[in-house]
Each structure stands twice: as structure tokens, then as C-alpha cells.
PDB file of N, CA and C in Angstrom:
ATOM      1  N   UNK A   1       5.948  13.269  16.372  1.00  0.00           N
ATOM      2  CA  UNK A   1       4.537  12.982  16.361  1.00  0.00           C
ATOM      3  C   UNK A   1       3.999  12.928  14.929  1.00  0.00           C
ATOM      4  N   UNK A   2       4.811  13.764  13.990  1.00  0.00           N
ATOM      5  CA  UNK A   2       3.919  13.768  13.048  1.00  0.00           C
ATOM      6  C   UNK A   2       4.184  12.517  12.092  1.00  0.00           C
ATOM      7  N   UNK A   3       5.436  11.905  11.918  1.00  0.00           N
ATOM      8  CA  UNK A   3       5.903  10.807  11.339  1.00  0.00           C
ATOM      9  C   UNK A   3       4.932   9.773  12.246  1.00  0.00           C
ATOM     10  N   UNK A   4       4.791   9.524  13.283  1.00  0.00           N
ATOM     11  CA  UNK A   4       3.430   8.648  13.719  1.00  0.00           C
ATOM     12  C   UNK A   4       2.240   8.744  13.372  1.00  0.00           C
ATOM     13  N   UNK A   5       1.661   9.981  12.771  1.00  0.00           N
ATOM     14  CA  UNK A   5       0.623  10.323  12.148  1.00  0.00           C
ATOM     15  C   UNK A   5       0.702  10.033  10.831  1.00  0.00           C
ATOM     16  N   UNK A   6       1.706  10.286   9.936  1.00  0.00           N
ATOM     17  CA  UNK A   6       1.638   9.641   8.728  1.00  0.00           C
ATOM     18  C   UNK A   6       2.098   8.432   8.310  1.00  0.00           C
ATOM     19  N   UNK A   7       2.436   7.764   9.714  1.00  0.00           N
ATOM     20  CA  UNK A   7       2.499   6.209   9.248  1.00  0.00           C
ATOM     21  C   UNK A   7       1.081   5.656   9.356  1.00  0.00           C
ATOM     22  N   UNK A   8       0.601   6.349  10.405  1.00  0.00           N
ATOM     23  CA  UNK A   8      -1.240   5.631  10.408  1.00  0.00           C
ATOM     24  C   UNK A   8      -1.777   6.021   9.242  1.00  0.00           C
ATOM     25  N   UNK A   9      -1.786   7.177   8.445  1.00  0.00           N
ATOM     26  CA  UNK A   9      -2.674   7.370   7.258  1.00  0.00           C
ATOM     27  C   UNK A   9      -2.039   6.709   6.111  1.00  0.00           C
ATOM     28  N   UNK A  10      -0.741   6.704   5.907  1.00  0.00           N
ATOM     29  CA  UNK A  10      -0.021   5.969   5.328  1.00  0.00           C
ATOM     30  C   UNK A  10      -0.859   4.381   5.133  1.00  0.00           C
ATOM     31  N   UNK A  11      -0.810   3.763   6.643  1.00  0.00           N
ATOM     32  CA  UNK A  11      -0.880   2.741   6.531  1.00  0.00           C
ATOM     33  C   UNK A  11      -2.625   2.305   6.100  1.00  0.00           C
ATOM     34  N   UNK A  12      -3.407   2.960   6.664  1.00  0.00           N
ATOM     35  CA  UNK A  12      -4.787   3.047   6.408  1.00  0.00           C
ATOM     36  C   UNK A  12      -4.822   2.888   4.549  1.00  0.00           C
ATOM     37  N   UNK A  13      -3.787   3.946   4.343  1.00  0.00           N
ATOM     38  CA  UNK A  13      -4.351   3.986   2.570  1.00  0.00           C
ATOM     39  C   UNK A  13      -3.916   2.747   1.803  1.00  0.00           C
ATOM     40  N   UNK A  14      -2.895   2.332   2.007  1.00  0.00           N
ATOM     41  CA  UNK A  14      -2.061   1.021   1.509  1.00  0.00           C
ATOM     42  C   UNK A  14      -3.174   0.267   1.817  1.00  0.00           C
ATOM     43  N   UNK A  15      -3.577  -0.013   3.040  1.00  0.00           N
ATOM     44  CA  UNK A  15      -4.864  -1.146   3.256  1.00  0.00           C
ATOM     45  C   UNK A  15      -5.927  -0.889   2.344  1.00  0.00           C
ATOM     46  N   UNK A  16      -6.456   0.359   2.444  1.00  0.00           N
ATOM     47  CA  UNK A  16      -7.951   0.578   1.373  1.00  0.00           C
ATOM     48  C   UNK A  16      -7.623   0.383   0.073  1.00  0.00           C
ATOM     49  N   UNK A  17      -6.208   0.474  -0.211  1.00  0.00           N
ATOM     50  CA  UNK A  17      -5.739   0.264  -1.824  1.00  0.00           C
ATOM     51  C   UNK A  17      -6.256  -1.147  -2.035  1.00  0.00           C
ATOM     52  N   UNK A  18      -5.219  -1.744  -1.377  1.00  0.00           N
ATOM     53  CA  UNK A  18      -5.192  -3.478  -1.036  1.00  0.00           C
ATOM     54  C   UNK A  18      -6.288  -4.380  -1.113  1.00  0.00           C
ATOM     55  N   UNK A  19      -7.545  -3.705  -0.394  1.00  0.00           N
ATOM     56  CA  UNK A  19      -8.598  -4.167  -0.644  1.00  0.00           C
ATOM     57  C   UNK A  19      -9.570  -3.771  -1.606  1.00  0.00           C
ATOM     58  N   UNK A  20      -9.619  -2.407  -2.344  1.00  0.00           N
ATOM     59  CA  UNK A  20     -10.058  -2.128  -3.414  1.00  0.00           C
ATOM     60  C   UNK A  20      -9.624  -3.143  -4.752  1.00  0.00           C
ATOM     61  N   UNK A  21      -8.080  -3.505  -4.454  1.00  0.00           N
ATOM     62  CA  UNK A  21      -7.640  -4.232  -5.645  1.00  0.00           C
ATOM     63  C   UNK A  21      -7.959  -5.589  -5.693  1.00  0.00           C
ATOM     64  N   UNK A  22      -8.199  -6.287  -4.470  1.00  0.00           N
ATOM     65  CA  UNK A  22      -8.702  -7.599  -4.029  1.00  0.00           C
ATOM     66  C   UNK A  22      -9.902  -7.519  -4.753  1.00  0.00           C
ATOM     67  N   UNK A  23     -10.897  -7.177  -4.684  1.00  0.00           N
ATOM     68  CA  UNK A  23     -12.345  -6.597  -4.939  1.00  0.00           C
ATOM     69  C   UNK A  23     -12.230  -6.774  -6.464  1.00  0.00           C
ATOM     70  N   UNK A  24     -11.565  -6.053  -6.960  1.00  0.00           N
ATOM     71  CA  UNK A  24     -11.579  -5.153  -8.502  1.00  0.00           C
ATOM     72  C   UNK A  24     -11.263  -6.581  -9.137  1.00  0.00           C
ATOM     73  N   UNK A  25     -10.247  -7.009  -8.628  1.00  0.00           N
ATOM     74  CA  UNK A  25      -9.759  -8.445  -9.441  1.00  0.00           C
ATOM     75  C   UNK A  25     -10.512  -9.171  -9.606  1.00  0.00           C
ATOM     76  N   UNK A  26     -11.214  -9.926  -8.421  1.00  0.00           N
ATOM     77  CA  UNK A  26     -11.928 -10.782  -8.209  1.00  0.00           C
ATOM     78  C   UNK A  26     -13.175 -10.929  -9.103  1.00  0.00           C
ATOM     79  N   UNK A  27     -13.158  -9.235  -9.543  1.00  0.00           N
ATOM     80  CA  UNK A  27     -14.448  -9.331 -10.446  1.00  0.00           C
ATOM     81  C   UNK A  27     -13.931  -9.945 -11.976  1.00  0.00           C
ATOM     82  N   UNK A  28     -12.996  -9.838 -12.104  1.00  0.00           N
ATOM     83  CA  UNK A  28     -12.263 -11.307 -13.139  1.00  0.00           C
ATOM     84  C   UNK A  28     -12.952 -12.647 -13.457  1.00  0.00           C
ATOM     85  N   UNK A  29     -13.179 -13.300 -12.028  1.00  0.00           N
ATOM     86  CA  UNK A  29     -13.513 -14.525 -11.667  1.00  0.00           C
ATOM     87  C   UNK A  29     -15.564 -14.193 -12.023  1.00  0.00           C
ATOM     88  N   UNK A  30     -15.850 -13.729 -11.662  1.00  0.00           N
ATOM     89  CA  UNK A  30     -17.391 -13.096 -11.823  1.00  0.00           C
ATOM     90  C   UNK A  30     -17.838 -12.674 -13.252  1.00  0.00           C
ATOM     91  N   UNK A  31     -17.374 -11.141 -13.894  1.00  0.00           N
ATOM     92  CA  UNK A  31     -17.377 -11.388 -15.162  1.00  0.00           C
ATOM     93  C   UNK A  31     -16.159 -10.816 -16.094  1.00  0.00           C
ATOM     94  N   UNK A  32     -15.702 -11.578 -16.848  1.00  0.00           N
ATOM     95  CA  UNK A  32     -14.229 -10.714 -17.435  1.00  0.00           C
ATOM     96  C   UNK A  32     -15.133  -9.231 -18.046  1.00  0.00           C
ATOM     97  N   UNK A  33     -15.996  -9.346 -18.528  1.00  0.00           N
ATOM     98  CA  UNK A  33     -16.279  -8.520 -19.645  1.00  0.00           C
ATOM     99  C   UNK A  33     -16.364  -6.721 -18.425  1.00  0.00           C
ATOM    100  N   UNK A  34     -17.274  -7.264 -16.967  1.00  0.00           N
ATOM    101  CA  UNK A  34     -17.319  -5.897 -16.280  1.00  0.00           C
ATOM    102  C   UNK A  34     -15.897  -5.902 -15.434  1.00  0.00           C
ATOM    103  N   UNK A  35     -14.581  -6.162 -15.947  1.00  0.00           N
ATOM    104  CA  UNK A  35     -13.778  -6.547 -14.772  1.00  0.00           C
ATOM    105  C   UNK A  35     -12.999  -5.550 -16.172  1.00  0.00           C
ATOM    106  N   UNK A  36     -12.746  -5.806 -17.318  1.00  0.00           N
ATOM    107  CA  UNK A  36     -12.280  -4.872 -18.081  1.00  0.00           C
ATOM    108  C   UNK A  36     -12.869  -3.437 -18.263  1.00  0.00           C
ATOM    109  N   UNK A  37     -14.218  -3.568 -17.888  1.00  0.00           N
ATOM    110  CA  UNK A  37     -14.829  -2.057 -17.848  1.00  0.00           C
ATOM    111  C   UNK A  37     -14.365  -1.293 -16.798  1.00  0.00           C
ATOM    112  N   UNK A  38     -14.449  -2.249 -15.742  1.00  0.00           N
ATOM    113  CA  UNK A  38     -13.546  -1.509 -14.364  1.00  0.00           C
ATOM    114  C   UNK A  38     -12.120  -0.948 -14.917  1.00  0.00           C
ATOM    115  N   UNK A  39     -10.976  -1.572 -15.208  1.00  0.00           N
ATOM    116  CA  UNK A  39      -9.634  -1.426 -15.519  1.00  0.00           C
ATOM    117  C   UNK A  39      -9.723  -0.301 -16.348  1.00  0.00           C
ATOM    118  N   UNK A  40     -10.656   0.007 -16.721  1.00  0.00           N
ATOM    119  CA  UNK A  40     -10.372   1.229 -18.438  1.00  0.00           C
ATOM    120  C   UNK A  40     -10.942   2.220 -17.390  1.00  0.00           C
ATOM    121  N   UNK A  41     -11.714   1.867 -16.673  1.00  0.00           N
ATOM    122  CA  UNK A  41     -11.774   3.253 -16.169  1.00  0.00           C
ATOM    123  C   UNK A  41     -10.663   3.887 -15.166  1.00  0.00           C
ATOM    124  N   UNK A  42     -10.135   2.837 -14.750  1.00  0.00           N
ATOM    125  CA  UNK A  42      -8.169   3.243 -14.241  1.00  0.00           C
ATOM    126  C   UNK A  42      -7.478   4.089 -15.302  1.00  0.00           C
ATOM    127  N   UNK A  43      -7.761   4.119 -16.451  1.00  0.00           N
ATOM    128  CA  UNK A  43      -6.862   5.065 -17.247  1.00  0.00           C
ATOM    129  C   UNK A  43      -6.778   6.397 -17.075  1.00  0.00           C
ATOM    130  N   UNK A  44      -7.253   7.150 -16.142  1.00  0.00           N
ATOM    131  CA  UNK A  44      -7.388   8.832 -16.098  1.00  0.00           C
ATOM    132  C   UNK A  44      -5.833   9.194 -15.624  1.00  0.00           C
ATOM    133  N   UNK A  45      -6.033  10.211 -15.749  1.00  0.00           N
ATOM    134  CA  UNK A  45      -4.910  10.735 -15.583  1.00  0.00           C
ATOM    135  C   UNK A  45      -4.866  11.162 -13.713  1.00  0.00           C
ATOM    136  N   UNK A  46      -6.142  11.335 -13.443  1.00  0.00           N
ATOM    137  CA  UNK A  46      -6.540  11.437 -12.096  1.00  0.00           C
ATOM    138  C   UNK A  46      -5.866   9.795 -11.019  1.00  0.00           C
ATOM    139  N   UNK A  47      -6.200   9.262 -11.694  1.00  0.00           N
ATOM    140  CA  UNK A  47      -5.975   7.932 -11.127  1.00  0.00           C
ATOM    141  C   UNK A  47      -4.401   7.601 -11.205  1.00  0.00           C
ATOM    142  N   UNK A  48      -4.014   8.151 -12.392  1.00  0.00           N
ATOM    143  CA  UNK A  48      -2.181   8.214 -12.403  1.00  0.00           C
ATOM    144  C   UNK A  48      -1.677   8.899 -11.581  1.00  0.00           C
ATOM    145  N   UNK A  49      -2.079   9.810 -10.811  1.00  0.00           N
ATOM    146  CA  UNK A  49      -2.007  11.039  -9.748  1.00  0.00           C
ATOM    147  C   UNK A  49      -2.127   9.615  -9.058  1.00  0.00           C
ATOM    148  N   UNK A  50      -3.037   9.205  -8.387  1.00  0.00           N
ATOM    149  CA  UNK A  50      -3.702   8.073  -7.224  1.00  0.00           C
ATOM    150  C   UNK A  50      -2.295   7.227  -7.139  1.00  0.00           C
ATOM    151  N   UNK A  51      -2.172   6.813  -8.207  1.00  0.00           N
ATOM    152  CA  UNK A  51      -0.874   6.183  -8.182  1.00  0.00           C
ATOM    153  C   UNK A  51       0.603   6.151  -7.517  1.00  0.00           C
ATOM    154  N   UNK A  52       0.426   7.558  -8.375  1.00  0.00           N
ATOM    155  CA  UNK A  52       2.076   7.712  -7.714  1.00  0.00           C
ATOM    156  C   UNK A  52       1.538   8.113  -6.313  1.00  0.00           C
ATOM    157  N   UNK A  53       0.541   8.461  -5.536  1.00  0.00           N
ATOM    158  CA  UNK A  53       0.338   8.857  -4.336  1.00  0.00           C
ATOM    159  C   UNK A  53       0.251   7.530  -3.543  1.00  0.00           C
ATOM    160  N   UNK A  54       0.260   6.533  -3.895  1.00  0.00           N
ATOM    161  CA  UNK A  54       0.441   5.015  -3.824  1.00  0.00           C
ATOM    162  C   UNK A  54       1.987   4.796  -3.668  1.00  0.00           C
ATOM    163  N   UNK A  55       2.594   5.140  -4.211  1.00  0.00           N
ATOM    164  CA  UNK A  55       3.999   4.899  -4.343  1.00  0.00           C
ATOM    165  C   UNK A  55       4.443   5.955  -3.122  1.00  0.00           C
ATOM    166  N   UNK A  56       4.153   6.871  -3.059  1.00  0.00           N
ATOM    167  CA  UNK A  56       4.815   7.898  -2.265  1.00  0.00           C
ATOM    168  C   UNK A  56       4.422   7.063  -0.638  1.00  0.00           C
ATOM    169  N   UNK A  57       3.092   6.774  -0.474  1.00  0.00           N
ATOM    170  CA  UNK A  57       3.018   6.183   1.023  1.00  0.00           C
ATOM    171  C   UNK A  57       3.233   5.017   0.996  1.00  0.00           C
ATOM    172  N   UNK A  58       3.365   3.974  -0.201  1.00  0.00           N
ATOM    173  CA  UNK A  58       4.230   2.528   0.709  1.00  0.00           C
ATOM    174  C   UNK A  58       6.057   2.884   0.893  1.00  0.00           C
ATOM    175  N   UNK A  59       6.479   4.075   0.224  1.00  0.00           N
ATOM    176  CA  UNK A  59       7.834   4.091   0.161  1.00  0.00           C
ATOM    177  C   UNK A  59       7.995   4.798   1.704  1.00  0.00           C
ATOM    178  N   UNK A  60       6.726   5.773   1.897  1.00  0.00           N
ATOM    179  CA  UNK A  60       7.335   6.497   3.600  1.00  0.00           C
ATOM    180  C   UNK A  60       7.285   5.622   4.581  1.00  0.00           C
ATOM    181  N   UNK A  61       5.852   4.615   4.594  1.00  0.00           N
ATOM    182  CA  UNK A  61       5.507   3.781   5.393  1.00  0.00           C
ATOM    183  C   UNK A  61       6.376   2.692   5.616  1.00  0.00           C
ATOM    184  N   UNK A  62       7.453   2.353   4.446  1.00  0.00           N
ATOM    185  CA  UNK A  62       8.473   1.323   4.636  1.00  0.00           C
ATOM    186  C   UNK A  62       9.835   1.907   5.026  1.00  0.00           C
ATOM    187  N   UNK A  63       9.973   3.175   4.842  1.00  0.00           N
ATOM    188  CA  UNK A  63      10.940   3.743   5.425  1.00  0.00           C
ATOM    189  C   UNK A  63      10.728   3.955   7.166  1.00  0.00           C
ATOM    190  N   UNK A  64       9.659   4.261   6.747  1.00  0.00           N
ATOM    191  CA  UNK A  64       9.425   4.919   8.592  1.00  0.00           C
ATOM    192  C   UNK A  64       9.225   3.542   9.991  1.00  0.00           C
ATOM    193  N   UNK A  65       8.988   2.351   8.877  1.00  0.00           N
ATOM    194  CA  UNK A  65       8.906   0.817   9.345  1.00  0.00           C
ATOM    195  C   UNK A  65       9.646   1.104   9.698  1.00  0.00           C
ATOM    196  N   UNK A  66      11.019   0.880   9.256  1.00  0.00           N
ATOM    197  CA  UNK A  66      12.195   0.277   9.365  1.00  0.00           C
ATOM    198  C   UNK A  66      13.094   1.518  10.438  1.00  0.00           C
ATOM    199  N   UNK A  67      12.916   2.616  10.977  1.00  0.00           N
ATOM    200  CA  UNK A  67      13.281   3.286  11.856  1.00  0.00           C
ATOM    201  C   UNK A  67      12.313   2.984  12.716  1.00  0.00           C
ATOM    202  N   UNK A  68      11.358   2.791  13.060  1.00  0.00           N
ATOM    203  CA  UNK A  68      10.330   2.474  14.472  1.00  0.00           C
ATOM    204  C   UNK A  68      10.661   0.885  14.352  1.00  0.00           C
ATOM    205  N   UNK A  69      11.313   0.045  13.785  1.00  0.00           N
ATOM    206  CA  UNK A  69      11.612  -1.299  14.337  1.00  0.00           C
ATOM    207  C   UNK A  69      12.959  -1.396  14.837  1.00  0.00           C
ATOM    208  N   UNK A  70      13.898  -0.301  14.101  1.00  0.00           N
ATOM    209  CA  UNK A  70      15.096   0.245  14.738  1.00  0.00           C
ATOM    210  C   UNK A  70      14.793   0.719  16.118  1.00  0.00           C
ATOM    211  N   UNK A  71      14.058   1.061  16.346  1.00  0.00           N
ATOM    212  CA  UNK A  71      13.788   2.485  17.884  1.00  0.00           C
ATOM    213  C   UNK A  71      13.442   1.081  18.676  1.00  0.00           C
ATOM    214  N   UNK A  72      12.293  -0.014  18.213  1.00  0.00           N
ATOM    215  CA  UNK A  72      11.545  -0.618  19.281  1.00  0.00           C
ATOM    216  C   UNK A  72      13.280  -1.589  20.041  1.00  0.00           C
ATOM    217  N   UNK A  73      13.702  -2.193  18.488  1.00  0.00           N
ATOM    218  CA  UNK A  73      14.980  -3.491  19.135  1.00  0.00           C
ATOM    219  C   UNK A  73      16.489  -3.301  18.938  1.00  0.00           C
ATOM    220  N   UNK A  74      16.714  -1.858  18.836  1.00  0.00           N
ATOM    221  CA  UNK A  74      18.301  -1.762  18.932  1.00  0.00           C
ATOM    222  C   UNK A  74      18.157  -0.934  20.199  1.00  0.00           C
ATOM    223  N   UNK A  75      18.719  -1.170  21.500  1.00  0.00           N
ATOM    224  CA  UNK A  75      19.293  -0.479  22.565  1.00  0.00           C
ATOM    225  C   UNK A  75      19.478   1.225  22.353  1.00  0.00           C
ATOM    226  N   UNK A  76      20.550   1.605  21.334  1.00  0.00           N
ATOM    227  CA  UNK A  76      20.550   2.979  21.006  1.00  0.00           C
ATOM    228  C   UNK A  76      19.629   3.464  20.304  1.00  0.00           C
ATOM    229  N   UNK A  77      18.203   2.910  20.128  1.00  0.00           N
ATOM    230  CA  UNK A  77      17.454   3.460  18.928  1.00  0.00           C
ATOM    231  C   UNK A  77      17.100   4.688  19.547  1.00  0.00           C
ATOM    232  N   UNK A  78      16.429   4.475  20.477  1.00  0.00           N
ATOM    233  CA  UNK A  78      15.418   5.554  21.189  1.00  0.00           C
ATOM    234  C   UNK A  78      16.379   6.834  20.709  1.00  0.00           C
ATOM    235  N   UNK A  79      17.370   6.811  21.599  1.00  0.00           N
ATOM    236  CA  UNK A  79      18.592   7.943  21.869  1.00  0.00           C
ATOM    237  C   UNK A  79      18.521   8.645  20.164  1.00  0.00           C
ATOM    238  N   UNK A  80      18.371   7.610  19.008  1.00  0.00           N
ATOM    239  CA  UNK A  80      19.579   8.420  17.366  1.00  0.00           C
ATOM    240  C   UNK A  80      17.755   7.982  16.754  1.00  0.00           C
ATOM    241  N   UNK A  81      16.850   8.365  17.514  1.00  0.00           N
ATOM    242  CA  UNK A  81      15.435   8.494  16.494  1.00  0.00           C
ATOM    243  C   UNK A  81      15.143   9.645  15.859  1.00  0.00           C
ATOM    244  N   UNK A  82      15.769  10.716  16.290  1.00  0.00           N
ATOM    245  CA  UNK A  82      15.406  12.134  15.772  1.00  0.00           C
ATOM    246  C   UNK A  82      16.529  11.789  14.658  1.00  0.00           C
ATOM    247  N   UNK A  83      17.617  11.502  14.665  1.00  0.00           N
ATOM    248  CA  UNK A  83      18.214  11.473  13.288  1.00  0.00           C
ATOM    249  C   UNK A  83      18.303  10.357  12.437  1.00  0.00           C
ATOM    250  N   UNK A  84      17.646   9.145  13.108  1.00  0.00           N
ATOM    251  CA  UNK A  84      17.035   8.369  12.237  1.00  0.00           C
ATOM    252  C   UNK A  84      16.208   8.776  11.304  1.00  0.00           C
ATOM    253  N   UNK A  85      15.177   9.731  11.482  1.00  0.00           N
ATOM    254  CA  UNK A  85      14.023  10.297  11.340  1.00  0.00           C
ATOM    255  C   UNK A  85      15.066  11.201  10.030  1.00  0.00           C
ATOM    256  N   UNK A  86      15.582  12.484  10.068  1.00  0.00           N
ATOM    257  CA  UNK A  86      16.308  12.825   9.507  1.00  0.00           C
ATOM    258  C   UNK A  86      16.846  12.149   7.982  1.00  0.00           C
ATOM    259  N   UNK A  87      17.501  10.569   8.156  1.00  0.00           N
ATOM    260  CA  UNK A  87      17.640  10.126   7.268  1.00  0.00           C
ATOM    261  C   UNK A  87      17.282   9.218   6.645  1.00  0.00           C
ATOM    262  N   UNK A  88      15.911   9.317   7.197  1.00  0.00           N
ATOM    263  CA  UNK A  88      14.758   8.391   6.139  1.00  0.00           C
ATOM    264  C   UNK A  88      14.371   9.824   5.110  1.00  0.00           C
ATOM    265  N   UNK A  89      14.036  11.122   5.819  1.00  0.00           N
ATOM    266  CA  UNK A  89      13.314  11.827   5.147  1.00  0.00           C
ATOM    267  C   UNK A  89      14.162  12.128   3.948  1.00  0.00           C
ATOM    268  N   UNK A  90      16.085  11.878   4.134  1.00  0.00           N
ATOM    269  CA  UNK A  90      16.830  12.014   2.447  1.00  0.00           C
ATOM    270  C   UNK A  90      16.742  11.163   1.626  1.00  0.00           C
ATOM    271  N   UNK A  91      16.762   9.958   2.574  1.00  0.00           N
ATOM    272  CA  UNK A  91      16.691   8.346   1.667  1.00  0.00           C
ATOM    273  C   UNK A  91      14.904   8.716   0.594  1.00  0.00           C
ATOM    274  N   UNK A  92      14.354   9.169   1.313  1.00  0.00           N
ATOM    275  CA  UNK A  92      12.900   9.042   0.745  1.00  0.00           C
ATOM    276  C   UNK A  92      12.858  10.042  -0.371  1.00  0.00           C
ATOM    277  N   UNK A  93      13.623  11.428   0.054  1.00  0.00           N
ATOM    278  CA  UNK A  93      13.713  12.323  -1.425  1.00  0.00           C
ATOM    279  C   UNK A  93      14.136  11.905  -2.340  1.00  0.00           C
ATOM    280  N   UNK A  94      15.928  11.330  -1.990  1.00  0.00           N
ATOM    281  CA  UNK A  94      16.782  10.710  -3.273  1.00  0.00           C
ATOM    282  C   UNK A  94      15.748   9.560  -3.580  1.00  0.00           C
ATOM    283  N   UNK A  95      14.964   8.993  -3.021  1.00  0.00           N
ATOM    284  CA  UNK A  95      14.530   8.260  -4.272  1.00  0.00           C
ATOM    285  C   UNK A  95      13.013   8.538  -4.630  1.00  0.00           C
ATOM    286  N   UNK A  96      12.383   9.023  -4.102  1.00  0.00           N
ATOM    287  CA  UNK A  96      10.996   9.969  -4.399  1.00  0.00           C
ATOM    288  C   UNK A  96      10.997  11.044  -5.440  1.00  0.00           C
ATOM    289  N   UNK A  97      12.414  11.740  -5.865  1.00  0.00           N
ATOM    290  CA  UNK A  97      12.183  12.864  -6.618  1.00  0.00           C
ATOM    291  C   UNK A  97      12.590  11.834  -8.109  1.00  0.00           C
ATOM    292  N   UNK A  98      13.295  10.895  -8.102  1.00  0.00           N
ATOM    293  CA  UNK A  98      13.251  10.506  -9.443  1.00  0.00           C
ATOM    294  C   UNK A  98      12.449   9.379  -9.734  1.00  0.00           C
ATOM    295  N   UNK A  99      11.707   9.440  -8.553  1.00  0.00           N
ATOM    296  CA  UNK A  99      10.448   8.453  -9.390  1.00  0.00           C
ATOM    297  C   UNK A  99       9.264   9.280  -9.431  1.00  0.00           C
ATOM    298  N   UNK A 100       9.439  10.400  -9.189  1.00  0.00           N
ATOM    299  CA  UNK A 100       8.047  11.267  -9.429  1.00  0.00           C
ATOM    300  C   UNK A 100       8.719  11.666 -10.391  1.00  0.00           C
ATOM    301  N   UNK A 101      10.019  12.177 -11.090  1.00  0.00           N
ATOM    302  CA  UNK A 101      10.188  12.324 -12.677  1.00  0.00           C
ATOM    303  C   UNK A 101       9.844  11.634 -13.911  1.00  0.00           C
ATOM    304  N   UNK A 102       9.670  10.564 -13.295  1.00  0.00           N
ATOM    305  CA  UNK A 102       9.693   9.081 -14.286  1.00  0.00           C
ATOM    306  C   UNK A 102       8.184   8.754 -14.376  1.00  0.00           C
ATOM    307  N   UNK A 103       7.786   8.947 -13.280  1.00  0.00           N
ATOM    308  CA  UNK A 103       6.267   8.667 -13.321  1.00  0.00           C
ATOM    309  C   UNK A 103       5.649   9.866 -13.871  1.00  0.00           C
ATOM    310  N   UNK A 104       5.969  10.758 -14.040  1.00  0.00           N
ATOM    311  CA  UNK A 104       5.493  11.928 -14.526  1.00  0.00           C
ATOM    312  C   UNK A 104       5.459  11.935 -15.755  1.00  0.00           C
ATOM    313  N   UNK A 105       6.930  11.571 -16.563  1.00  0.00           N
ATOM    314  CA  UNK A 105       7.184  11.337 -18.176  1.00  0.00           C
ATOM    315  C   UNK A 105       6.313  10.541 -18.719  1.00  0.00           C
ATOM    316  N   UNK A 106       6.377   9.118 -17.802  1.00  0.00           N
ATOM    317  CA  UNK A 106       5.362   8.258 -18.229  1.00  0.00           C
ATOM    318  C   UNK A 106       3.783   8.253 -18.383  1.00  0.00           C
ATOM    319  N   UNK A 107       3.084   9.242 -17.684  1.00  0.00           N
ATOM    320  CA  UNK A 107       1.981   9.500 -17.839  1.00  0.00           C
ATOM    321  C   UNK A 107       1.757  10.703 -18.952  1.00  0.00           C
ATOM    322  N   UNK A 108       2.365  10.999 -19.008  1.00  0.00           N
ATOM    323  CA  UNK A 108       2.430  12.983 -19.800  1.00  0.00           C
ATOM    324  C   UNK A 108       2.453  11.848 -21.224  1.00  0.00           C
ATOM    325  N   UNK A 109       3.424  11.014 -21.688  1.00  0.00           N
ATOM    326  CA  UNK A 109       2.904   9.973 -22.686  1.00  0.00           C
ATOM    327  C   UNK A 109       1.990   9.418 -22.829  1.00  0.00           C
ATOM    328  N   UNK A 110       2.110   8.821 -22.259  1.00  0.00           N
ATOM    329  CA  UNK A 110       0.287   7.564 -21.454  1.00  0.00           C
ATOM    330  C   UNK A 110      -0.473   8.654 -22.196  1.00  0.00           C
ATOM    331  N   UNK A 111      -0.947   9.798 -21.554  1.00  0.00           N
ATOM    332  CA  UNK A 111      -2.424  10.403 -22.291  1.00  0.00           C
ATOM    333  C   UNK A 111      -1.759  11.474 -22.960  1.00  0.00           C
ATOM    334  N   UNK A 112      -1.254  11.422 -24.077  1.00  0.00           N
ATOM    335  CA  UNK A 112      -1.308  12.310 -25.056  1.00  0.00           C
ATOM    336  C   UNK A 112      -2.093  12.075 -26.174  1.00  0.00           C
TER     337      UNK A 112
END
């Protein structure tokens, strides 16, 4: 249940991202000059947090895709979902813990 719950918030946030960035751009086309005032204010370190919290839910939400499209059209899904489940959550560490290292270095630079 709860991997169904964080694919909906998951997926909710990816959308509000999506359309915040649609928005933000567009103000490009309107005026460059308030479309760069927008972007500088992306520089916080708060917003680098936002980020990688960006990264963390399209990486669960595409993991957890790809086992609930396993479950809906392979015959044995239903039966190997609990350990499907299982090995999204390693696939997602091994590669979640070294991109929260990397993204971490990179910001700890970024604002020094």
C-alpha cells in the first residue's frame, strides 16, 4: 500500500514541477529580463534541496512504473510483486546513494 501511496505523491510532484517549469520558461517569451530574475532566484541552496528531492521521486516513480507494469502484463507478476517491490527498493539505493553524494559535493561548491 504504501509504494501506491508514494507513487501518487510521487507522481503529483513531478506534475507540479512540470508545470511550474512550463510557466517559469515561458516567461522567456514575455520578458527575458523578469525570466532571469526568476532563475537567480533558483540559486538557494533550499531549492538545491528541491532538486535533488526531484530526482529522488522521478527515480522511485520510474522504478515503481516499471514493477506495476510488470504486475499489470506479465502472468507471474502479481505472484513475485512483493519481491519485485524488494528490488526496486536496492536498484533505487545503489543508485540514489551516489547521486545524493554527487549532488551534495556539487552544491556544498555551488554556494561557497
Amino acid at each position: 500500500m504504501w509504494s501506491w501511496v508514494l507513487h501518487r505523491i510521487t507522481g503529483a510532484t513531478i506534475f507540479f514541477f512540470l508545470f511550474v517549469h512550463v510557466l517559469d520558461t515561458a516567461l522567456v517569451r514575455v520578458s527575458p529580463q523578469t525570466y532571469n530574475e526568476v532563475i537567480a532566484t533558483y540559486k538557494t541552496p533550499i531549492v538545491g534541496l528541491m532538486e535533488f528531492g526531484l530526482v529522488a521521486a522521478v527515480g522511485f516513480h520510474a522504478l515503481n512504473g516499471i514493477r506495476i507494469i510488470l504486475i499489470d502484463f506479465w502472468s507471474e507478476g502479481p505472484r513475485h510483486q512483493k519481491t519485485m517491490l524488494w528490488v526496486i527498493a536496492v536498484v533505487y539505493l545503489l543508485v540514489m546513494v551516489p547521486a545524493a553524494v554527487t549532488i551534495g559535493i556539487h552544491m556544498m561548491e555551488h554556494f561557497r
